[in-house]
C-alpha atoms as a PDB file:
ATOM      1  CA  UNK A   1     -37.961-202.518 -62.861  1.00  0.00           C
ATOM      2  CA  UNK A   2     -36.225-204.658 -60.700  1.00  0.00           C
ATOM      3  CA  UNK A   3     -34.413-203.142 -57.580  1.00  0.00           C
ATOM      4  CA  UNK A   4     -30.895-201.442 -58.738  1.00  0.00           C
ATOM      5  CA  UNK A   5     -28.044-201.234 -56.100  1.00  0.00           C
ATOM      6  CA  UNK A   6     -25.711-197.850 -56.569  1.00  0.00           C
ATOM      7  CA  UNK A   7     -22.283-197.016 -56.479  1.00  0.00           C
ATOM      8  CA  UNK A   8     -20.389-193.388 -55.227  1.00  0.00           C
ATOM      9  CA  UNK A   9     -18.901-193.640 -58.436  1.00  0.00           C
ATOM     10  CA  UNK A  10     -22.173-193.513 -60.244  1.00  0.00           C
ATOM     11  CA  UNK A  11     -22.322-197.252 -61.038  1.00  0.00           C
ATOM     12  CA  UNK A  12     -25.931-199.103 -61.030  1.00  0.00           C
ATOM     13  CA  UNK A  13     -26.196-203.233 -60.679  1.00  0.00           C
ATOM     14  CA  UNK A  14     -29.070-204.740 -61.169  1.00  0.00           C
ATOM     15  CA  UNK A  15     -28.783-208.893 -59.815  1.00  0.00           C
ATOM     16  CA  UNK A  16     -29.842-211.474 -62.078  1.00  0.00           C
ATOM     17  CA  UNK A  17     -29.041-215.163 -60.240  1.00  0.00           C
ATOM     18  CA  UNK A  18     -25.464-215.515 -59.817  1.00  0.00           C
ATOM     19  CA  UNK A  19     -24.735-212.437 -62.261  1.00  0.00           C
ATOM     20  CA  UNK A  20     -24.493-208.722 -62.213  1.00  0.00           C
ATOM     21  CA  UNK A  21     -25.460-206.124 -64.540  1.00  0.00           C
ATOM     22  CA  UNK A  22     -24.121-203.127 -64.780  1.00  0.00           C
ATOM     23  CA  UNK A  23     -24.384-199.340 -66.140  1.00  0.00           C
ATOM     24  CA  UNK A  24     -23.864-195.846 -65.378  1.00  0.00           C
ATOM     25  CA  UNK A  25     -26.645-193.842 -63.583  1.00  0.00           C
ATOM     26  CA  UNK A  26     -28.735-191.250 -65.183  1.00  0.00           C
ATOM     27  CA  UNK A  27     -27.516-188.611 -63.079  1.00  0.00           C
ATOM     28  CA  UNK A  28     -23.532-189.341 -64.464  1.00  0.00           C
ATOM     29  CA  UNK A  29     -24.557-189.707 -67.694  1.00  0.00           C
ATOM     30  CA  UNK A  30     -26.785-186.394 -67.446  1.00  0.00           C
ATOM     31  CA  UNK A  31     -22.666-184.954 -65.642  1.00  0.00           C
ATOM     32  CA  UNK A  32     -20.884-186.770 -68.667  1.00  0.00           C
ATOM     33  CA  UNK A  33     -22.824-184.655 -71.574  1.00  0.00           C
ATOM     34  CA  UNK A  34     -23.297-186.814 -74.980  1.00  0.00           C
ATOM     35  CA  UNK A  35     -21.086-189.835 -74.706  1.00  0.00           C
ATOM     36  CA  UNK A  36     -19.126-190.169 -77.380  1.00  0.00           C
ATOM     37  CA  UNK A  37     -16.608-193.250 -76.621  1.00  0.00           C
ATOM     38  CA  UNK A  38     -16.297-196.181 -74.373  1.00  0.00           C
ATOM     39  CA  UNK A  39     -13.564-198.747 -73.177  1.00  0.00           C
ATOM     40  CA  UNK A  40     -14.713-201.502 -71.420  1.00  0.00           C
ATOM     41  CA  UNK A  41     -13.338-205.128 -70.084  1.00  0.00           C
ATOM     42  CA  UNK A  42     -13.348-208.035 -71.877  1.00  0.00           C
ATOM     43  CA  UNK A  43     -15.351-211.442 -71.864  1.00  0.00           C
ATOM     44  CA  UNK A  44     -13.150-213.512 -69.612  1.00  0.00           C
ATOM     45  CA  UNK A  45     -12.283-210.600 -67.733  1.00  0.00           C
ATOM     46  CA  UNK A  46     -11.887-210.498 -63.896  1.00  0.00           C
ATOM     47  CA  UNK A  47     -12.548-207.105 -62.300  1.00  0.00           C
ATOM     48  CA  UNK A  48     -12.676-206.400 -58.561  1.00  0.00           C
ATOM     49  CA  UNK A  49     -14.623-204.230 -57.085  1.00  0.00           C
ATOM     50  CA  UNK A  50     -13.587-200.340 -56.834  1.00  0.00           C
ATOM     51  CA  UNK A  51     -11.352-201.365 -59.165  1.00  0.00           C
ATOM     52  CA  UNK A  52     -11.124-199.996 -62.871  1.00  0.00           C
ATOM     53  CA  UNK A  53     -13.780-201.945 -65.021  1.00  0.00           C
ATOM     54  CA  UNK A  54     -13.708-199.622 -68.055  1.00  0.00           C
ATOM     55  CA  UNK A  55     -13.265-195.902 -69.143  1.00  0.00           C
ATOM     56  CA  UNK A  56     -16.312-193.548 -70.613  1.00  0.00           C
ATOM     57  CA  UNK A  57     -15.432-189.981 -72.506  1.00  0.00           C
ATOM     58  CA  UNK A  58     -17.705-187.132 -73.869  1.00  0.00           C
ATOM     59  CA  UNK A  59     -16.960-184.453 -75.379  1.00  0.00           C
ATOM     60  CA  UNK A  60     -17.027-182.505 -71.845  1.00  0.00           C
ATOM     61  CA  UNK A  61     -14.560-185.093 -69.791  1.00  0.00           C
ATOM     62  CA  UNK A  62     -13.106-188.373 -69.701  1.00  0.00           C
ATOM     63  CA  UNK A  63     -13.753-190.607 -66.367  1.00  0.00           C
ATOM     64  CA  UNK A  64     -12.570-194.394 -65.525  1.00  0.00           C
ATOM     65  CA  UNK A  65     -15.223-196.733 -64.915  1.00  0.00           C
ATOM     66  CA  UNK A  66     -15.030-198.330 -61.178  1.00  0.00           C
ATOM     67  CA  UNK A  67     -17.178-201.879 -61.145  1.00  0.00           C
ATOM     68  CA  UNK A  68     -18.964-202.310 -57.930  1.00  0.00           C
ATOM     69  CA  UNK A  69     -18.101-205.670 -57.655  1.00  0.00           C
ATOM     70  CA  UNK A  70     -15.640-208.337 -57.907  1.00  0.00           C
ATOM     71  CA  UNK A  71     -16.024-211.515 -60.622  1.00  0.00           C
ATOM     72  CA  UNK A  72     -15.972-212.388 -64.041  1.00  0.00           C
ATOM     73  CA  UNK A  73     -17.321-210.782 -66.681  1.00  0.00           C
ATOM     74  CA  UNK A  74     -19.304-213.011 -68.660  1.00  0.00           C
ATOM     75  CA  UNK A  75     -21.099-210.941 -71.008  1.00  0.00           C
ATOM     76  CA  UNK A  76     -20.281-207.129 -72.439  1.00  0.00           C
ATOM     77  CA  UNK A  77     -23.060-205.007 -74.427  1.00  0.00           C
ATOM     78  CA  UNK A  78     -21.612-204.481 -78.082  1.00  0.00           C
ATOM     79  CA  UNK A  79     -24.540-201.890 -78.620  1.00  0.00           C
ATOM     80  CA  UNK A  80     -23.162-199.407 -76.072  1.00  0.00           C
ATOM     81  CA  UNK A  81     -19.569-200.100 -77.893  1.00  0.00           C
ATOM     82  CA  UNK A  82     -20.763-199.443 -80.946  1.00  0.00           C
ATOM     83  CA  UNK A  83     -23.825-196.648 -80.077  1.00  0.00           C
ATOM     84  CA  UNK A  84     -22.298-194.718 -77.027  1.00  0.00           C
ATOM     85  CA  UNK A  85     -24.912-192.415 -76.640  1.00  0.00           C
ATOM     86  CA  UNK A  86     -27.231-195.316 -75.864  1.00  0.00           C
ATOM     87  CA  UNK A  87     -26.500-194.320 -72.294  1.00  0.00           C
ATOM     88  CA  UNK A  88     -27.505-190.859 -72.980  1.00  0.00           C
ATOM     89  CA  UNK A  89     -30.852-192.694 -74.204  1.00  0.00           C
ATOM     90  CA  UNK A  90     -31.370-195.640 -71.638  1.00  0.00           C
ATOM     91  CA  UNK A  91     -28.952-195.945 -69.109  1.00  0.00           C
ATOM     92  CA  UNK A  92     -30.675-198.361 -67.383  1.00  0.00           C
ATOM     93  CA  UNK A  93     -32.083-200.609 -70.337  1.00  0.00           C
ATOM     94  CA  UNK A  94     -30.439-200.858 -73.101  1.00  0.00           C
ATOM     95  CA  UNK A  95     -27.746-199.027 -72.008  1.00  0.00           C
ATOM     96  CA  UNK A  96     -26.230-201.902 -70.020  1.00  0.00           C
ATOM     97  CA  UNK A  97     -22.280-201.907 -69.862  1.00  0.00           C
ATOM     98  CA  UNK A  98     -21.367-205.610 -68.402  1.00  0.00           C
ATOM     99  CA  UNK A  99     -22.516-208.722 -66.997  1.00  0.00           C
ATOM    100  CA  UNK A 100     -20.443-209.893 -64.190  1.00  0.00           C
ATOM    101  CA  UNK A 101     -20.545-213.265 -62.451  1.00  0.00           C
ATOM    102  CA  UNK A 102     -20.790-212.736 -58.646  1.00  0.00           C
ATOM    103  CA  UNK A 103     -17.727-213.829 -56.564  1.00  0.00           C
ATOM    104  CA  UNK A 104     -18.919-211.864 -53.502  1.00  0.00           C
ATOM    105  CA  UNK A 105     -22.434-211.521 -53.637  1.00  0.00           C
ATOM    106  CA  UNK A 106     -22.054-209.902 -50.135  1.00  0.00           C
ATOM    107  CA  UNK A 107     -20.503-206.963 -51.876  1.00  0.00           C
ATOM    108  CA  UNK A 108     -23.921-205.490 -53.253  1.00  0.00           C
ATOM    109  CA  UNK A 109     -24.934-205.149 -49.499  1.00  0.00           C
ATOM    110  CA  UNK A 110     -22.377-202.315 -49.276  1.00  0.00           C
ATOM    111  CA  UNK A 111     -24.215-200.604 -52.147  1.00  0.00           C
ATOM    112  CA  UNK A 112     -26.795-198.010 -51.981  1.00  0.00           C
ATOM    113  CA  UNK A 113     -30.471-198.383 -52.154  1.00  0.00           C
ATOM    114  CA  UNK A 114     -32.530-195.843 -54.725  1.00  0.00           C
ATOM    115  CA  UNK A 115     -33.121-193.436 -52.195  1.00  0.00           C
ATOM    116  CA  UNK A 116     -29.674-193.256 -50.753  1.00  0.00           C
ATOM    117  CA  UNK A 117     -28.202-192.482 -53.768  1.00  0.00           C
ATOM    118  CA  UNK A 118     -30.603-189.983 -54.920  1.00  0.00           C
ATOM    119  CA  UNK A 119     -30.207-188.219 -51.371  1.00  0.00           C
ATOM    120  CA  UNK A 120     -26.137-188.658 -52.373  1.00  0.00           C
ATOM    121  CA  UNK A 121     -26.337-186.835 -55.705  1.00  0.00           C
ATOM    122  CA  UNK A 122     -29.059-184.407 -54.203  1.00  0.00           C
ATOM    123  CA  UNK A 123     -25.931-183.079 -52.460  1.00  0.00           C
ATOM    124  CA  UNK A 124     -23.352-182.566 -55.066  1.00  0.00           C
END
């Protein structure tokens, strides 16, 4: 698997050329329960990172979505809109959220290696 950069807010992004993908980690969908509804930006969208990139519910608790990056969004997974629980399943394969075209590619420096963020959530 290629190497994933994390979020505190429980947001993976994995770097393909110029773009971003994105998901939630295993360890906030494992927090969230069965996801049972999703909101997500748009193609065309700009989101900036920290910044509210979507909104996730289960039947446990509703959280917004923070992207870890700023840029465009250039792609958005209509599986996960349609199949939620697909990040139950695979939230890191085919439960992809958004592609985001890099403004700042600087900004995944600030994000957390593997082992960081499994030391982070080994805490909580």
């Amino acid at each position: 698997m290629p190497e994933l950069r994390f979020s505190p807010t429980h947001i993976w992004a994995r770097v393909e050329g110029e773009t971003a993908v994105l998901g939630v980690t295993d360890y906030f969908q494992d927090q969230m329960g069965d996801i049972t509804a999703l909101n997500l930006a748009d193609i065309g969208d700009y989101v900036r990172a920290s910044r509210r990139m979507g909104r996730i519910e289960s039947d446990e608790a509703s959280s917004q979505l923070e992207s870890p990056v700023t840029g465009e969004v250039v792609d958005v997974n209509p599986e996960v809109l349609s199949t939620p629980d697909l990040l139950n399943a695979e939230p890191y394969e085919s439960g992809w959220l958004l592609k985001v075209r890099l403004e700042n590619p600087s900004e995944l420096e600030e994000l957390m290696s593997e082992d960081e963020y499994t030391e982070l959530t080994a805490d909580i």
